[in-house]
N, C-alpha and C. Protein backbone atom coordinates (compact mmCIF):
# COMPACT_ATOMS: atom_id res chain seq x y z
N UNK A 1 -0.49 -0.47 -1.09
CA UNK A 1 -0.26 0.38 0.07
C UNK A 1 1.01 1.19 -0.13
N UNK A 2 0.99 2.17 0.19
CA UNK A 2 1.81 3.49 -0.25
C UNK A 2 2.90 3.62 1.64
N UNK A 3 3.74 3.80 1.62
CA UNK A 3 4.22 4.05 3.05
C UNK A 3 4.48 5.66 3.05
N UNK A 4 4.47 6.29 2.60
CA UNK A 4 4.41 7.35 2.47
C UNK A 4 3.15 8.12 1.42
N UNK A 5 2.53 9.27 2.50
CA UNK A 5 1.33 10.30 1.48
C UNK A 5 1.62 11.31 1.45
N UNK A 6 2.00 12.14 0.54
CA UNK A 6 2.63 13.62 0.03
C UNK A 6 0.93 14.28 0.05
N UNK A 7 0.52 15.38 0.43
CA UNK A 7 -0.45 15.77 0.57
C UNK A 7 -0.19 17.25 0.09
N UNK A 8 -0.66 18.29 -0.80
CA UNK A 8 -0.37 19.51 -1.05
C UNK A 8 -1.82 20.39 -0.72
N UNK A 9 -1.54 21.02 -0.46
CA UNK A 9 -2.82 21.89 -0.14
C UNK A 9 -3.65 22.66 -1.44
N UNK A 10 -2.77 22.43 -2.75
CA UNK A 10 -3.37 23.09 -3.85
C UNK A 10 -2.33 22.63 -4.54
N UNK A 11 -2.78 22.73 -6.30
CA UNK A 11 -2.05 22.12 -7.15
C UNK A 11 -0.78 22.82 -7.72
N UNK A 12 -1.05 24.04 -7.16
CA UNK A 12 0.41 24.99 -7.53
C UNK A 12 1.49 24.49 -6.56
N UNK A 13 1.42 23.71 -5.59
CA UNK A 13 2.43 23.39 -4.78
C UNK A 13 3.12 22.25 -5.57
N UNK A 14 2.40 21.79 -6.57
CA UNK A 14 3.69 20.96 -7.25
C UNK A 14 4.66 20.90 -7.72
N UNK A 15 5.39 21.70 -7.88
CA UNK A 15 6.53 21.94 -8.29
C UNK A 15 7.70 21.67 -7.17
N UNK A 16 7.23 21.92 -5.61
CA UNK A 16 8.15 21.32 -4.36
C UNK A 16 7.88 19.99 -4.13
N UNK A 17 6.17 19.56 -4.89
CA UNK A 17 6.26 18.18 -4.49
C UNK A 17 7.38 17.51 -5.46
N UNK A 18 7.21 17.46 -6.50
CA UNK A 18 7.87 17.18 -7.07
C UNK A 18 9.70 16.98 -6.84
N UNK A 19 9.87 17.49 -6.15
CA UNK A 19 10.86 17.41 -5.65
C UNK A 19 11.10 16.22 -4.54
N UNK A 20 9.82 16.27 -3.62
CA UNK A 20 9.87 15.15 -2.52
C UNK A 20 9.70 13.43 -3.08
N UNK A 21 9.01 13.89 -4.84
CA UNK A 21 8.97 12.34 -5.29
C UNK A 21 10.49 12.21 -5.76
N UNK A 22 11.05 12.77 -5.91
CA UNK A 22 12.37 12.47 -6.90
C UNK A 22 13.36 11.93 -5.47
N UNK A 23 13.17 12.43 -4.58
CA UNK A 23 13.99 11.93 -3.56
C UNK A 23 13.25 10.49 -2.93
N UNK A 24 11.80 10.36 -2.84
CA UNK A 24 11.57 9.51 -2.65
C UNK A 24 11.90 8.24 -3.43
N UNK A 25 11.51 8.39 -4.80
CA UNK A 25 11.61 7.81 -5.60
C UNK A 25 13.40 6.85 -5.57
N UNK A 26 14.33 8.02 -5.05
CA UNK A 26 16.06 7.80 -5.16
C UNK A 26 15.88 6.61 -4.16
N UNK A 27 14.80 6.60 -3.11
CA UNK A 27 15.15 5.73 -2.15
C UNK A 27 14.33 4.70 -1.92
N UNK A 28 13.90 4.22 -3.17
CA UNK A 28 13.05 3.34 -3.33
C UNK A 28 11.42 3.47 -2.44
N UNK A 29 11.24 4.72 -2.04
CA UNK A 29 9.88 4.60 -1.15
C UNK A 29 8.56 4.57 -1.80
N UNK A 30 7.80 3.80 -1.78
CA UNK A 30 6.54 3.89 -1.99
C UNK A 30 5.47 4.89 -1.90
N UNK A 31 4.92 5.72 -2.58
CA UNK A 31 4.58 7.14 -2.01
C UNK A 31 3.28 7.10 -3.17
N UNK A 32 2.26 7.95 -2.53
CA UNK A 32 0.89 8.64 -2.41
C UNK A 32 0.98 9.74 -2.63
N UNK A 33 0.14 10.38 -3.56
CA UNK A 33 -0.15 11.82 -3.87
C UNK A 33 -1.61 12.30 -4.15
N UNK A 34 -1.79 13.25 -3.07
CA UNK A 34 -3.66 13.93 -3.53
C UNK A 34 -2.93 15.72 -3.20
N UNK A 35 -3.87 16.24 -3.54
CA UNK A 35 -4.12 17.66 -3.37
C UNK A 35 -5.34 17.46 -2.75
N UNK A 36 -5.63 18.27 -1.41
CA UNK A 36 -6.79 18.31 -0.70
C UNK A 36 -6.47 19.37 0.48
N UNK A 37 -7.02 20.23 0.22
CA UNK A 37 -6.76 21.64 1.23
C UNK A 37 -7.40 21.73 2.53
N UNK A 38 -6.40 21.34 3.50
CA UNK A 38 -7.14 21.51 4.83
C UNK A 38 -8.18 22.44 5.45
N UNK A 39 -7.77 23.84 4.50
CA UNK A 39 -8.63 24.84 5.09
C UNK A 39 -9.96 24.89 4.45
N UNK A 40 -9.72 24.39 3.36
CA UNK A 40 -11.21 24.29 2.42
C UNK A 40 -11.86 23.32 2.20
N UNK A 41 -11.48 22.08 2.67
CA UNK A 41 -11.91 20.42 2.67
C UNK A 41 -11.21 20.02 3.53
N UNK A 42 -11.36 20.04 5.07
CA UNK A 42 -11.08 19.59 6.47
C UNK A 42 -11.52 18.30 6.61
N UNK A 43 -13.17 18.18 6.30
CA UNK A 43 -13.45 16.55 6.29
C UNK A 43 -13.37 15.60 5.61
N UNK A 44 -12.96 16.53 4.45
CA UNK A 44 -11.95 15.03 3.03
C UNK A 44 -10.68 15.03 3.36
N UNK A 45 -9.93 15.89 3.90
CA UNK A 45 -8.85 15.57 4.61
C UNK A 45 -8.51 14.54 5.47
N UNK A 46 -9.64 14.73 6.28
CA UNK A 46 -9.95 13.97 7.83
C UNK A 46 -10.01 12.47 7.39
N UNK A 47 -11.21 12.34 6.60
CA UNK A 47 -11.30 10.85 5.81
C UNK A 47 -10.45 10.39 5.25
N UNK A 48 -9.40 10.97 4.15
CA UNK A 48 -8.49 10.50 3.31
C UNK A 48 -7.40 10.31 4.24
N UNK A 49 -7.13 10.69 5.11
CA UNK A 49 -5.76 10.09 6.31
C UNK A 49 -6.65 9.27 7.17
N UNK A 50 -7.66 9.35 8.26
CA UNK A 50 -8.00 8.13 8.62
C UNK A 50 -7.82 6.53 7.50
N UNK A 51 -8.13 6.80 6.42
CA UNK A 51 -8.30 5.56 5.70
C UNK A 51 -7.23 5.28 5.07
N UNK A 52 -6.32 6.02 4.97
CA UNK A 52 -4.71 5.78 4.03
C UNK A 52 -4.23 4.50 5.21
N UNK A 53 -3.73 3.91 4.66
CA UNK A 53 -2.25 2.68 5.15
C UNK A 53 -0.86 3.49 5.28
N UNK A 54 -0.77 5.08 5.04
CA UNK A 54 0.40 5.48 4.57
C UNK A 54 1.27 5.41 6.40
N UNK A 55 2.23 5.24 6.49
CA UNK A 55 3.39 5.42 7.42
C UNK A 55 3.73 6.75 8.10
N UNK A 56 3.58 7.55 6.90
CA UNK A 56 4.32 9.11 7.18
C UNK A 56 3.51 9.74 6.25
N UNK A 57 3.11 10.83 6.78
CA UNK A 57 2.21 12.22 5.63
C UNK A 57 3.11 13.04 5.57
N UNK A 58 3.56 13.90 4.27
CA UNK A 58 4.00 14.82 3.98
C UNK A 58 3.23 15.94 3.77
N UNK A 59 3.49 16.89 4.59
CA UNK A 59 2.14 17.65 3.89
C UNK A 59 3.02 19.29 3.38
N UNK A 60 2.62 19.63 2.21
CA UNK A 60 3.05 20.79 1.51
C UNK A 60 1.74 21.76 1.21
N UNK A 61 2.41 22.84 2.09
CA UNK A 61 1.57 23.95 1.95
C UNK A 61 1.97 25.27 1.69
N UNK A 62 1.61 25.97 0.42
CA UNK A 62 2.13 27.16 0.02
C UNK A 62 1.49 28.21 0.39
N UNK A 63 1.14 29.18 -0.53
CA UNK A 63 0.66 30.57 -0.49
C UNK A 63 -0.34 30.55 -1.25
N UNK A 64 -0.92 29.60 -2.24
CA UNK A 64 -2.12 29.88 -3.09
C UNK A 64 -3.43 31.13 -2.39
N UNK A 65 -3.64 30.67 -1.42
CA UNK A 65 -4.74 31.38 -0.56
C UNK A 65 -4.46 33.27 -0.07
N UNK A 66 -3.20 33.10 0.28
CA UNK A 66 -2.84 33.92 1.33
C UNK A 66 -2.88 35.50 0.57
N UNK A 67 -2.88 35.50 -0.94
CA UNK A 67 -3.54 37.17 -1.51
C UNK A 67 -4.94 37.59 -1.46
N UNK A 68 -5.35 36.18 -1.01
CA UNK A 68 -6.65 36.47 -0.86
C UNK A 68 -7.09 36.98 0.43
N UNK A 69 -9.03 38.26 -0.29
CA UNK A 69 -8.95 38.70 1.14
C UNK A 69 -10.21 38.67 1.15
């Protein structure tokens, strides 16, 4: 069981996650990582947090989408 789930909306956002493990990591927290895009997979979203044990969701969301038209 993870007490913390870092959630990114696409895999280019890793580079800030990455950042949230290194701090997590400083503070001994237990932490979860998926990529799963709310706007494009709402009900694997929906499922994967109903069923997590996690404490706290982090969720990181960039711009991948937003040139698109």
């Amino acid at each position: 069981m993870a007490d913390v789930t870092v959630i990114c909306g696409s895999a280019s956002d890793g580079p800030v996650a990455e950042k949230v493990f290194e701090t997590l990591k400083e503070h001994g927290v237990s932490y979860d990582y998926k990529v799963i895009s709310a706007h494009r997979d709402p009900e694997r979203l929906d499922e994967y947090v109903k069923a997590s044990d996690a404490r706290v969701f982090i969720a990181i969301a960039g711009l991948s989408a937003a040139s698109r038209e």
